[in-house]
Protein backbone atom coordinates (compact mmCIF):
# COMPACT_ATOMS: atom_id res chain seq x y z
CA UNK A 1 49.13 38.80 -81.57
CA UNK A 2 45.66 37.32 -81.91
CA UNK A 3 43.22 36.52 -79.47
CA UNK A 4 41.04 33.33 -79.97
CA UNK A 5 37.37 33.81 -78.42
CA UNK A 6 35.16 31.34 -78.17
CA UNK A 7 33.30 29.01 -80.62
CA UNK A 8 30.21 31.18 -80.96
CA UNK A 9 28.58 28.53 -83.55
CA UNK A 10 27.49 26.98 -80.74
CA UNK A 11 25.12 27.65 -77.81
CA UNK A 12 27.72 29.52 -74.62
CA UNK A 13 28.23 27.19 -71.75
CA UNK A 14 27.84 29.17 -68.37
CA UNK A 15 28.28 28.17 -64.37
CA UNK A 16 25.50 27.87 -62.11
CA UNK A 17 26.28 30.70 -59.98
CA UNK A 18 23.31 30.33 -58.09
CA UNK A 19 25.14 27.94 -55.63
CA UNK A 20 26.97 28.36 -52.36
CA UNK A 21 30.44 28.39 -54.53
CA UNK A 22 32.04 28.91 -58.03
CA UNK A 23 34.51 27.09 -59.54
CA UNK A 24 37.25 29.11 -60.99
CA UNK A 25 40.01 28.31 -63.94
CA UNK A 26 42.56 25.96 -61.99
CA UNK A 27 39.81 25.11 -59.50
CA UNK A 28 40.13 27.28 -56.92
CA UNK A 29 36.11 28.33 -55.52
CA UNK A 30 35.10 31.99 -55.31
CA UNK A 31 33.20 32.94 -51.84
CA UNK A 32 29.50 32.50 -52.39
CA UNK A 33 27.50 35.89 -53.67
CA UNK A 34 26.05 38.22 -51.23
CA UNK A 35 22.92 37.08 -49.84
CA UNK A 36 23.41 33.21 -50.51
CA UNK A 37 23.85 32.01 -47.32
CA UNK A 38 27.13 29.59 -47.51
CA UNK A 39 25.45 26.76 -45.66
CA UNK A 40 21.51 25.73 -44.95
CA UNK A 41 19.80 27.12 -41.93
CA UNK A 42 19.27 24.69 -39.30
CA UNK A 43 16.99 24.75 -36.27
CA UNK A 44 17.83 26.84 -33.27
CA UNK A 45 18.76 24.55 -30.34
CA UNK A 46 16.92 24.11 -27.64
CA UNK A 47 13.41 23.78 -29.35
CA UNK A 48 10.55 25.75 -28.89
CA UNK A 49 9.06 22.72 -27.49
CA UNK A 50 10.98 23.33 -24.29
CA UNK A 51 9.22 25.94 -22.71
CA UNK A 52 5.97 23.62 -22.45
CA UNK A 53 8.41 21.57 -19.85
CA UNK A 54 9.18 25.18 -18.31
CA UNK A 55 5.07 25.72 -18.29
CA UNK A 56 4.64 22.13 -16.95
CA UNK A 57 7.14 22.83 -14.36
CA UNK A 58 5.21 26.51 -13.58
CA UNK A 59 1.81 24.70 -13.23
CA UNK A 60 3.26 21.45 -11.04
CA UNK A 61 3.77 24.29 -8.53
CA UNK A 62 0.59 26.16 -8.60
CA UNK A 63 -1.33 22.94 -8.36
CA UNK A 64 -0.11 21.95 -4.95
CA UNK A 65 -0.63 25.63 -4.01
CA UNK A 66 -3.88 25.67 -4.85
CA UNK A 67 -4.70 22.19 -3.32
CA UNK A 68 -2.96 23.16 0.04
CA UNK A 69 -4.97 26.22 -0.28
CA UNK A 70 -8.04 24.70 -0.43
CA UNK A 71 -7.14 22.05 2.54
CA UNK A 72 -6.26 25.03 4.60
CA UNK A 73 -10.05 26.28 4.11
CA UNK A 74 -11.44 22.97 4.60
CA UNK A 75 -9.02 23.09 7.81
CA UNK A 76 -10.42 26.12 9.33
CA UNK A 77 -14.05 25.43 7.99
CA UNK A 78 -14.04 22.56 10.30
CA UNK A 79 -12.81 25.00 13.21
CA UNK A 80 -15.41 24.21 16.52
CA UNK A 81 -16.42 28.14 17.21
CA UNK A 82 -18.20 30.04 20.22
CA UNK A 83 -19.60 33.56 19.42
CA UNK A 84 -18.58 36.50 20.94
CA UNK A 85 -19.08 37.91 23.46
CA UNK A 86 -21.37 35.42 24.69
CA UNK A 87 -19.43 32.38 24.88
CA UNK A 88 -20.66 28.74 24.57
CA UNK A 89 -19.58 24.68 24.87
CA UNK A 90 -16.64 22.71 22.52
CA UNK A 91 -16.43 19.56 22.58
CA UNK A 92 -12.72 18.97 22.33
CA UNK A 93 -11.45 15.15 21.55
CA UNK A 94 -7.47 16.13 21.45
CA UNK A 95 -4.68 17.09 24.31
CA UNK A 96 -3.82 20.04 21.90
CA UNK A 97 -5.88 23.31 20.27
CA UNK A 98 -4.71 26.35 18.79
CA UNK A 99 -7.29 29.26 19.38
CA UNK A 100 -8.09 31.74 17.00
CA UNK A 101 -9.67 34.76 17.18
CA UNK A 102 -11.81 35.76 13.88
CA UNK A 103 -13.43 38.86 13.05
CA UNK A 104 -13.52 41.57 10.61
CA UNK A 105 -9.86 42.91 10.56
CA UNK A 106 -8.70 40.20 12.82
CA UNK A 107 -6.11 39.19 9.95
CA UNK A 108 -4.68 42.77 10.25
CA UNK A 109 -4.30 42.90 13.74
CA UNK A 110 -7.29 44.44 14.29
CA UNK A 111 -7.95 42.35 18.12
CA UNK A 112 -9.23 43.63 21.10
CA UNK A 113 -8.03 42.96 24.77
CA UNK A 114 -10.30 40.93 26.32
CA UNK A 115 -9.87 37.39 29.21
CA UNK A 116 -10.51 34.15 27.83
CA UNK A 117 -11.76 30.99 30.56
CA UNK A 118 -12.30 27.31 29.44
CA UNK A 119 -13.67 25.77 32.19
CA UNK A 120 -14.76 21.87 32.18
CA UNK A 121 -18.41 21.24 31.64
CA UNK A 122 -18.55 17.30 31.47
CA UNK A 123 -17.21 15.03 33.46
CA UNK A 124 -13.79 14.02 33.37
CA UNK A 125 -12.70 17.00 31.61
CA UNK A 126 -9.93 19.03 32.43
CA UNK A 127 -7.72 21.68 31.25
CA UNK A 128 -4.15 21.71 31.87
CA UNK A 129 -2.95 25.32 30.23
CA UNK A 130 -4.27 28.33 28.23
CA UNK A 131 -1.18 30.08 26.77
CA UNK A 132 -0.99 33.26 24.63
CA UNK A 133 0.22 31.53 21.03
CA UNK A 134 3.85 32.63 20.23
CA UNK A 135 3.97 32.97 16.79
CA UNK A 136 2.47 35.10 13.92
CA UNK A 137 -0.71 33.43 11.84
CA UNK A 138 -3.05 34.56 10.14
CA UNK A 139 -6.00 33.83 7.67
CA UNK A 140 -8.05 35.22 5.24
CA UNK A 141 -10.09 32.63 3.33
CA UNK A 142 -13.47 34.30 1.78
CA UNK A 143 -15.59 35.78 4.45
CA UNK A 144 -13.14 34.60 7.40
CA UNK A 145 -10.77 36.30 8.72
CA UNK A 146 -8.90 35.13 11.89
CA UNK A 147 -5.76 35.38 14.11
CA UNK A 148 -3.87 32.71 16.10
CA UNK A 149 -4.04 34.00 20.04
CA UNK A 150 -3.98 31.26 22.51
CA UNK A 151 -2.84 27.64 22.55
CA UNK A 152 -4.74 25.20 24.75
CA UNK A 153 -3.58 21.97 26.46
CA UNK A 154 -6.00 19.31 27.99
CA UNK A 155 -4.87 16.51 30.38
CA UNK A 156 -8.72 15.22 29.61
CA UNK A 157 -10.48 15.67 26.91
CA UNK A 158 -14.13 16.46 27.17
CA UNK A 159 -16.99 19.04 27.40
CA UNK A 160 -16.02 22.60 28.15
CA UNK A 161 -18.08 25.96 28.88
CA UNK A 162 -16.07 28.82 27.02
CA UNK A 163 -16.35 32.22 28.31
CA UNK A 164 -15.10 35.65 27.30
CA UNK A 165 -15.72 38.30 29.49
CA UNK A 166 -15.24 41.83 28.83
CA UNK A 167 -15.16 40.52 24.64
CA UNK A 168 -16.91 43.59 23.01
CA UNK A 169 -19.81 43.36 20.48
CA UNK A 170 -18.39 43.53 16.90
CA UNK A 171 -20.27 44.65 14.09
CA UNK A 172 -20.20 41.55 11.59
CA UNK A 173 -19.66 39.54 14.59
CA UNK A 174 -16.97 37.69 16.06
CA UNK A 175 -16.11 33.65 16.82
CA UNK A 176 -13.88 31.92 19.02
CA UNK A 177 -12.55 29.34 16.52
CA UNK A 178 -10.90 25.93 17.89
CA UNK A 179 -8.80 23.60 16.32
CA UNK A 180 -5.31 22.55 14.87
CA UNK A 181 -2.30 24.96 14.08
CA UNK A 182 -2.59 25.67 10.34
CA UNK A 183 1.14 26.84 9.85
CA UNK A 184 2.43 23.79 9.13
CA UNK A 185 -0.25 23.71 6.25
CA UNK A 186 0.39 27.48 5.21
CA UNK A 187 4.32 26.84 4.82
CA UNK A 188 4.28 23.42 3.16
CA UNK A 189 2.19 24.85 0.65
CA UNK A 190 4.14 27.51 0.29
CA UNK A 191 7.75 26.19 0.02
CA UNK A 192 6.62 23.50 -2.44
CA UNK A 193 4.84 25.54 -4.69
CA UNK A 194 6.88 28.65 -4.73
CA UNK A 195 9.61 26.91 -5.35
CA UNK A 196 8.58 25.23 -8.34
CA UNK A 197 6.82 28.21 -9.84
CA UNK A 198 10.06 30.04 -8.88
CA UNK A 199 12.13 27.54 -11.18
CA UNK A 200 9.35 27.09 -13.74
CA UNK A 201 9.75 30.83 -14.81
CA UNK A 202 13.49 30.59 -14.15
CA UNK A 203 13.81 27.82 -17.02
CA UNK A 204 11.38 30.04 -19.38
CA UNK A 205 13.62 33.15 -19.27
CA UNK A 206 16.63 30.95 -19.48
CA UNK A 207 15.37 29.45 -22.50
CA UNK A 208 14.43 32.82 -23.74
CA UNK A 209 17.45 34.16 -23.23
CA UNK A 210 19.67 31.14 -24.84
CA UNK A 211 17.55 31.40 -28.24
CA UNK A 212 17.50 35.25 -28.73
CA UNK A 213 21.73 34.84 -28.20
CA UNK A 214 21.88 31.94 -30.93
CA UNK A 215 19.02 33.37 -32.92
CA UNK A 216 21.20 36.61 -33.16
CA UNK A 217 24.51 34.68 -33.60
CA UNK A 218 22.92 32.97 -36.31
CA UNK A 219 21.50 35.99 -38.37
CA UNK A 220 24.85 37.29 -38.04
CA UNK A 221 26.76 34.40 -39.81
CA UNK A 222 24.65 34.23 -42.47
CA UNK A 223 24.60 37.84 -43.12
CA UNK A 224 27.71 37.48 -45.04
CA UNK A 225 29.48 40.61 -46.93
CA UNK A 226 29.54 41.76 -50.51
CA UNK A 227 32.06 39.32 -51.76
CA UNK A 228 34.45 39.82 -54.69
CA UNK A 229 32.98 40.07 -58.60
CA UNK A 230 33.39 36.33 -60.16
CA UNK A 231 35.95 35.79 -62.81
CA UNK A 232 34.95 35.90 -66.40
CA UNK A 233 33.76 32.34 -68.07
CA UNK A 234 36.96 30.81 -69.24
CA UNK A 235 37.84 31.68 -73.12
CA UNK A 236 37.69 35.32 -73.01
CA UNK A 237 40.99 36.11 -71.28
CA UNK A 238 43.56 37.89 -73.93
């Protein structure tokens, strides 16, 4: 028996095994080598670019907190106050005041038993109630610290003396402070920006989380195994 090589007058013809696949005698395809990835990578889905909308989302809730924030300053800035313990006059243009008491501590609890009278001091003036406030608020903006005790209701508005007997002296002072419940303020603020910070890191971790699982997934796939050896260039089989 003889076995008939190839012409080797003339220059050997060889497959580009550099591609994804190999053509074989009969042409079936041979898996592609190890480390050729068997198809081109393609862009992890969703995009980078997504977790500025989860950042957007963060920062359109600590905007409004900030901004309520600051109106709840400007709020109790505006507060008519008498000092303690020597009393003084409000002029009070509403049928409704929250009273607060402010003072070093105050926010903490820190408040001292003492009687509060708001007597009219101009005529026409008159009060109708002076009732210990029910709920729990506080503040602590900057150098002010204060306590909701008492709510107020008029029948007149007016002129009225404010006096606080048996109020002791309090180093750093202390204010009777006038004006408008702030809780309304405090939980608006509060709800609407939480709650959009909340879901503006929710989103980010999501996102996190949903590219590190296809990131992984897609390493995986393309780490293929060490496939078979390819088959000799036709013309050298016995």
């Amino acid at each position: 028996m003889t076995t008939k090589g190839p012409d080797m007058t003339r220059p050997a013809q060889w497959q580009d095994v550099t591609g994804p696949t190999q053509r074989q005698p009969g042409g079936a395809s041979s898996p592609p080598l190890a480390g050729t990835p068997g198809a081109s990578p393609r862009t992890v889905r969703p995009g980078r670019a997504w977790y500025l909308v989860a950042l957007a989302v963060f920062l359109g809730g600590a905007a409004p907190l900030v901004a309520g924030l600051l109106g709840v300053k400007g709020q109790v800035d505006g507060f008519q106050r008498v000092p303690l313990p020597q009393g003084g006059q409000v002029t009070l243009g509403h049928n409704s005041y929250v009273l607060y008491y402010e003072a070093p501590g105050a926010a903490s609890g820190q408040i001292p038993n003492f009687n509060v009278t708001v007597a009219p001091a101009s005529a026409g003036a008159r009060a109708k109630s002076l009732q210990p406030y029910a709920a729990d608020v506080t503040y602590s903006l900057g150098s002010r610290q204060g306590r909701a005790v008492l709510t107020l209701q008029l029948s007149h508005p007016g002129t009225f003396r404010v006096v606080a007997p048996g109020a002791p002296a309090v180093a750093g002072g202390s204010d009777l402070a006038f004006g408008s419940s702030i809780a309304g303020g405090i939980a608006a603020t509060a709800v609407t920006g939480g709650l959009l910070m909340l879901l503006g890191v929710a989103s980010g971790i999501t996102l996190f989380v949903i590219r590190y699982v296809r990131t992984s997934r897609r390493r995986t796939q393309t780490g293929l195994p060490m496939g078979p050896p390819p088959s000799p260039p036709a013309g050298f089989e016995a």
